[in-house]
C-alpha atoms as a PDB file:
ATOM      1  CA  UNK A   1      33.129  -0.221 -13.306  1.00  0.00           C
ATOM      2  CA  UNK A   2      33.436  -1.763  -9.756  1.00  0.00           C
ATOM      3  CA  UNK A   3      34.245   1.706  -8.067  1.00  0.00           C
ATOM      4  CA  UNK A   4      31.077   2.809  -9.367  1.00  0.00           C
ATOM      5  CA  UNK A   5      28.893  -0.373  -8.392  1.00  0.00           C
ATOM      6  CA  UNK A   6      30.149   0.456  -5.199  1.00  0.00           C
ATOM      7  CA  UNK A   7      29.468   4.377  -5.125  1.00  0.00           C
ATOM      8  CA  UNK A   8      25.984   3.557  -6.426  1.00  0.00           C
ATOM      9  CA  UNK A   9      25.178   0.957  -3.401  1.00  0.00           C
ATOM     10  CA  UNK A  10      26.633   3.199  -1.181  1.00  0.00           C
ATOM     11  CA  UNK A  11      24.348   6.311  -1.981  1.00  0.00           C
ATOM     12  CA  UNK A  12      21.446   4.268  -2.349  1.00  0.00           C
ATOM     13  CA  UNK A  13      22.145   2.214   0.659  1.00  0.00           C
ATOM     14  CA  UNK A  14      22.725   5.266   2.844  1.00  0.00           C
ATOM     15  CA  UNK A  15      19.598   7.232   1.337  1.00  0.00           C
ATOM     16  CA  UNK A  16      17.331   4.260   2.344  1.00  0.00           C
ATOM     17  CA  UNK A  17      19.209   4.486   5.892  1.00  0.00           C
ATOM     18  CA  UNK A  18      18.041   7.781   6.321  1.00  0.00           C
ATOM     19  CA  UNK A  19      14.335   7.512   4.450  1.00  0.00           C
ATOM     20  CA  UNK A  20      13.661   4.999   7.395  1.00  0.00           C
ATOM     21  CA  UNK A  21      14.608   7.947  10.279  1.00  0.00           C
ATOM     22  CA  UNK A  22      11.726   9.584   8.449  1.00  0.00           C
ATOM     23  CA  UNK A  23       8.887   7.389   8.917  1.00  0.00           C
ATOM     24  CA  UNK A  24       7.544   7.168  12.331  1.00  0.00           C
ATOM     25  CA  UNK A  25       9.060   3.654  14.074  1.00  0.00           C
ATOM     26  CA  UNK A  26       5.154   3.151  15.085  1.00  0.00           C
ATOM     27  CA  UNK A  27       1.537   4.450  13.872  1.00  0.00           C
ATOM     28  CA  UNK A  28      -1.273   2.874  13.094  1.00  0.00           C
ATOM     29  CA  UNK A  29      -3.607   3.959   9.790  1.00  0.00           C
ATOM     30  CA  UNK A  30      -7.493   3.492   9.801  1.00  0.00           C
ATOM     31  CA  UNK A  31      -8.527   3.391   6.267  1.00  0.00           C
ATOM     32  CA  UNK A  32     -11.342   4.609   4.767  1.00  0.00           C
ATOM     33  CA  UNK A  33     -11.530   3.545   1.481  1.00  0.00           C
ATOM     34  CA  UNK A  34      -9.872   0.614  -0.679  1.00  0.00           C
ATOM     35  CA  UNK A  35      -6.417   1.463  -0.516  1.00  0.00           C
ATOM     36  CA  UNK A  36      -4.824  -0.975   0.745  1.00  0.00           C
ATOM     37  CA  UNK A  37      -8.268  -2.227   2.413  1.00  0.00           C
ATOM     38  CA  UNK A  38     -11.323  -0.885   4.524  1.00  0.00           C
ATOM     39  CA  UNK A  39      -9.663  -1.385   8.037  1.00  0.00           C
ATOM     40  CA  UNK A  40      -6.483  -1.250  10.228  1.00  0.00           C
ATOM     41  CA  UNK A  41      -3.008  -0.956   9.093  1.00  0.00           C
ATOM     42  CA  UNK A  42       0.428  -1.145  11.525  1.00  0.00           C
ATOM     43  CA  UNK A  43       3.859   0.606  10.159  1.00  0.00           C
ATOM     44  CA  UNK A  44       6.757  -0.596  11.711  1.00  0.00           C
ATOM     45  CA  UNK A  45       9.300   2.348   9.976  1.00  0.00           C
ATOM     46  CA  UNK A  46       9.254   0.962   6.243  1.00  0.00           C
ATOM     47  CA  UNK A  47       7.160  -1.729   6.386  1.00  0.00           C
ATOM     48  CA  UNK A  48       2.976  -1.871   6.693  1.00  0.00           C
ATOM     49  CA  UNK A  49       0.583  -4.410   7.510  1.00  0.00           C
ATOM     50  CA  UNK A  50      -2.592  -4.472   6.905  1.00  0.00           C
ATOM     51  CA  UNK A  51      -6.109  -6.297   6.865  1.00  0.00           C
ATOM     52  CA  UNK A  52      -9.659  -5.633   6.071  1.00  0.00           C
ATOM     53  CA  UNK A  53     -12.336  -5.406   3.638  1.00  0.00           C
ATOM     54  CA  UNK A  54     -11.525  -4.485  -0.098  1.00  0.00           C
ATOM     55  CA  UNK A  55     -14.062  -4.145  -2.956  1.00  0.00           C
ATOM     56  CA  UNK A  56     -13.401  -2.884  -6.136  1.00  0.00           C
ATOM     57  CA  UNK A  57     -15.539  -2.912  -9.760  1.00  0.00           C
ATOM     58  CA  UNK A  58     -13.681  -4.808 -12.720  1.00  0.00           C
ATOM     59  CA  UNK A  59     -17.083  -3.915 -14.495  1.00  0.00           C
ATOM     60  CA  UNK A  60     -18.940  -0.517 -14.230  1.00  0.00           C
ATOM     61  CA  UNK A  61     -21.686  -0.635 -11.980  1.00  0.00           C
ATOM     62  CA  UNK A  62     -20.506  -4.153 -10.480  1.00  0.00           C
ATOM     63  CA  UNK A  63     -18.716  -4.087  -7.316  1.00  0.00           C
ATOM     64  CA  UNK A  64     -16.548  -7.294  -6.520  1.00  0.00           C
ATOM     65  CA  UNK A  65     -16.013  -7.747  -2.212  1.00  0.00           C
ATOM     66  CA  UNK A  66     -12.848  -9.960  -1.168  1.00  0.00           C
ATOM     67  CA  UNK A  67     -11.631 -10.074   2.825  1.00  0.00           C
ATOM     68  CA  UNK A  68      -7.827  -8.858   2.157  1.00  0.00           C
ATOM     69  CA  UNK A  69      -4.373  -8.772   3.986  1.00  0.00           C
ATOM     70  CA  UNK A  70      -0.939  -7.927   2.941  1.00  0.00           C
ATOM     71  CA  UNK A  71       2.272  -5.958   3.374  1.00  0.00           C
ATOM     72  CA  UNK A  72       3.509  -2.950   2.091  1.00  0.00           C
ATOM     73  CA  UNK A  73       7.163  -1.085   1.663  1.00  0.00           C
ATOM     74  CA  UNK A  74       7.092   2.902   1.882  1.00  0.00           C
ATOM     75  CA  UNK A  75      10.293   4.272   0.454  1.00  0.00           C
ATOM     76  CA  UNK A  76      11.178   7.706  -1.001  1.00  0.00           C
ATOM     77  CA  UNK A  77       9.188  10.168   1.406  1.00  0.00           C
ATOM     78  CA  UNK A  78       9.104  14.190   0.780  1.00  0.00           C
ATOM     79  CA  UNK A  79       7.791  16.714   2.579  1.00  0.00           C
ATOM     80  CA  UNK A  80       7.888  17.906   6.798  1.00  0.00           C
ATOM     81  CA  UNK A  81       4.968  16.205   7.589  1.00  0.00           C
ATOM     82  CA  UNK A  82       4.912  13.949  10.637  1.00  0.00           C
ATOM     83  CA  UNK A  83       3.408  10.849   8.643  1.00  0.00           C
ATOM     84  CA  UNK A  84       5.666  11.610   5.482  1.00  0.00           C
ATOM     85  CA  UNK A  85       4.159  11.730   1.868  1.00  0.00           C
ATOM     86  CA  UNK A  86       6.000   8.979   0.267  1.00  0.00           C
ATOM     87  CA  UNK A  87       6.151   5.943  -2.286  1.00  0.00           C
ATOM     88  CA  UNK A  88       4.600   2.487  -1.309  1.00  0.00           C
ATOM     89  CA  UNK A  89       4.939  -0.888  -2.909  1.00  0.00           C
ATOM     90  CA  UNK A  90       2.724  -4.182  -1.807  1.00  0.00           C
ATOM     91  CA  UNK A  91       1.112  -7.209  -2.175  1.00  0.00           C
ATOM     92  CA  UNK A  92      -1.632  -9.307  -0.710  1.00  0.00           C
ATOM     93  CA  UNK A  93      -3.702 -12.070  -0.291  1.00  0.00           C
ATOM     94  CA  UNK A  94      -7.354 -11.807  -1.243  1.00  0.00           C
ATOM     95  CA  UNK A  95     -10.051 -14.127  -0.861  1.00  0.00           C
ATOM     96  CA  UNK A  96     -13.273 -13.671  -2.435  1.00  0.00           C
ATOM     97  CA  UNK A  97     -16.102 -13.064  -0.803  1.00  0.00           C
ATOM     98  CA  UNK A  98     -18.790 -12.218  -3.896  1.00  0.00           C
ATOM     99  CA  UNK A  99     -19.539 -12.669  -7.849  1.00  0.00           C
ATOM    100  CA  UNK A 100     -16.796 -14.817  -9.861  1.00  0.00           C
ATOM    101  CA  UNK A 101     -14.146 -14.889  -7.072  1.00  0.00           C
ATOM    102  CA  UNK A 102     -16.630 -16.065  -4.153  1.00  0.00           C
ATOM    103  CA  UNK A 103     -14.550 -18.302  -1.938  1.00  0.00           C
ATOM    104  CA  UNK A 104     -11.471 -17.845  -4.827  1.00  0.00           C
ATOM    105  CA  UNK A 105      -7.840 -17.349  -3.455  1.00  0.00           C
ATOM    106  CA  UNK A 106      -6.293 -14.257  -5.181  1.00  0.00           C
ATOM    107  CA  UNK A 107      -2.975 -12.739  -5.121  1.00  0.00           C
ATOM    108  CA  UNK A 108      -2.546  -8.459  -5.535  1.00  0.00           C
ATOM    109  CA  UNK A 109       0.394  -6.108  -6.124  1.00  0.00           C
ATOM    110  CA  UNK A 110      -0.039  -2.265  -5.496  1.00  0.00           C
ATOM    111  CA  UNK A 111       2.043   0.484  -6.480  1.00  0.00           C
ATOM    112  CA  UNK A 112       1.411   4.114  -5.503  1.00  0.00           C
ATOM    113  CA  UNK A 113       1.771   7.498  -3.403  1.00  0.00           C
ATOM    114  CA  UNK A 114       0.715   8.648  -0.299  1.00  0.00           C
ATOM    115  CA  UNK A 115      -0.068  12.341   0.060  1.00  0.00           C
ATOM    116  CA  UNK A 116      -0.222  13.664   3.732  1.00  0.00           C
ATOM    117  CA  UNK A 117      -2.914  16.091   3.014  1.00  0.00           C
ATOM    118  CA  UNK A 118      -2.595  17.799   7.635  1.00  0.00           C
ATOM    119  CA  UNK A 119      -1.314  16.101  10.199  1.00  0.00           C
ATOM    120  CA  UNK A 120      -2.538  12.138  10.228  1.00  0.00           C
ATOM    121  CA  UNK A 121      -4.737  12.970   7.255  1.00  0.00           C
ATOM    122  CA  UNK A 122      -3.818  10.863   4.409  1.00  0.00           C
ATOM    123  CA  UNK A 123      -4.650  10.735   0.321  1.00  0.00           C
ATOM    124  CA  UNK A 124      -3.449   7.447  -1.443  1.00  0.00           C
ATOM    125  CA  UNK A 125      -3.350   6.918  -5.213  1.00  0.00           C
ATOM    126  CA  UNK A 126      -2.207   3.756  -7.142  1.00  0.00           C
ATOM    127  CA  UNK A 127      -2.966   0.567  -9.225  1.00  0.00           C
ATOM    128  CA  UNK A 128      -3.857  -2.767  -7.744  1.00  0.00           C
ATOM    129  CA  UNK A 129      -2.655  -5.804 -10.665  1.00  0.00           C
ATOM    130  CA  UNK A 130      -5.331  -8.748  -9.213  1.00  0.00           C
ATOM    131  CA  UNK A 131      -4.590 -12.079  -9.773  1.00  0.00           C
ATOM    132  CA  UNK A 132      -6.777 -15.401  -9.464  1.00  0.00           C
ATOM    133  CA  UNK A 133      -6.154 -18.720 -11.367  1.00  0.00           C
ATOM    134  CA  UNK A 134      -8.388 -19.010 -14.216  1.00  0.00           C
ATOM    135  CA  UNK A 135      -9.101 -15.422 -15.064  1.00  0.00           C
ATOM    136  CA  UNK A 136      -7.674 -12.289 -16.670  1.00  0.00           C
ATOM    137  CA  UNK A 137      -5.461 -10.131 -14.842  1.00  0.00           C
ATOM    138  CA  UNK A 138      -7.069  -7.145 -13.167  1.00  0.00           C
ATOM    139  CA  UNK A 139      -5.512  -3.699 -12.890  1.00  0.00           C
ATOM    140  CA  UNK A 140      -7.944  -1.065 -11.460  1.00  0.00           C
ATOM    141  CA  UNK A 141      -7.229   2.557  -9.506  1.00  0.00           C
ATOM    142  CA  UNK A 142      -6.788   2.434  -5.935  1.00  0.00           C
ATOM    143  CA  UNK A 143      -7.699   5.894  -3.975  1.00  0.00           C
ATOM    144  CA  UNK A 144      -8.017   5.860  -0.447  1.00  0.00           C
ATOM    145  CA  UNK A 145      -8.528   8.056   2.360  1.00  0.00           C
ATOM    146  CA  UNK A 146      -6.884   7.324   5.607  1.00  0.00           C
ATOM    147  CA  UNK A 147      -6.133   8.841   9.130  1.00  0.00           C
ATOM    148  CA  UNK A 148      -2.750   7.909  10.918  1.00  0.00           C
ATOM    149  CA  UNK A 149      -1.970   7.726  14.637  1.00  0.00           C
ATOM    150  CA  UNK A 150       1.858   7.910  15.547  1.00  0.00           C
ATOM    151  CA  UNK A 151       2.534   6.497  18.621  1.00  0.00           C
END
């Protein structure tokens, strides 16, 4: 049982080693849509930050606006792309700016992919799980559209 606790950390711990090699060690997204935010996001390898402008409709025909930042973990990337396609994980701190959450503190995970569609030129699709004290849970589609700039 050990030997193959061990075997399994090793693999997984010297796949992740080399997934990092594959992400550039600096770029800088502008994002177009709500995935993770309208604005600027930095990747350091792995990791993401990010901060901007993120509205979303819980209801059809109702858009909800918050001011959001967060961090993100990219993992698992594919193809020979400069900008990899790859996995992401998140989270983030919302605060709202409209409806029933303006001036509310809210907490979001994502989950998703990111496709590199040529060159910089980036499609995102996941799910955002929203979370503010006193209401429901939240879990909408996140598309985005973004461009990178490795540098």
């Amino acid at each position: 049982m050990k030997k193959h606790l061990f075997l399994t950390v090793f693999v997984l711990s010297s796949y992740l080693l080399t997934a990092q090699s594959r992400f550039p060690k600096n770029q800088i997204s502008i994002n177009a849509f709500r995935n993770p935010s309208i604005g600027l996001e930095y990747h350091r390898n792995q990791v993401s930050v990010h901060a901007g402008y993120y509205l979303t409709n819980f209801t059809s025909g109702v858009t909800t606006e918050f001011a959001k930042v967060g961090v993100s973990y990219w993992f698992l990337p594919w193809g020979k792309q400069e900008v990899p396609s790859s996995l992401y994980a998140g989270t983030s701190y919302l605060r709202g700016l409209t409806r029933e959450y303006k001036q509310e503190n809210a907490a979001a995970l994502e989950i998703g992919a990111r496709f590199t569609i040529y060159k910089g030129l980036n499609f995102r699709l996941g799910a955002i799980a929203l979370y503010a004290d006193g209401k429901d849970v939240k879990i909408n589609p996140n598309p985005s559209l973004s461009y990178s700039i490795k540098f």
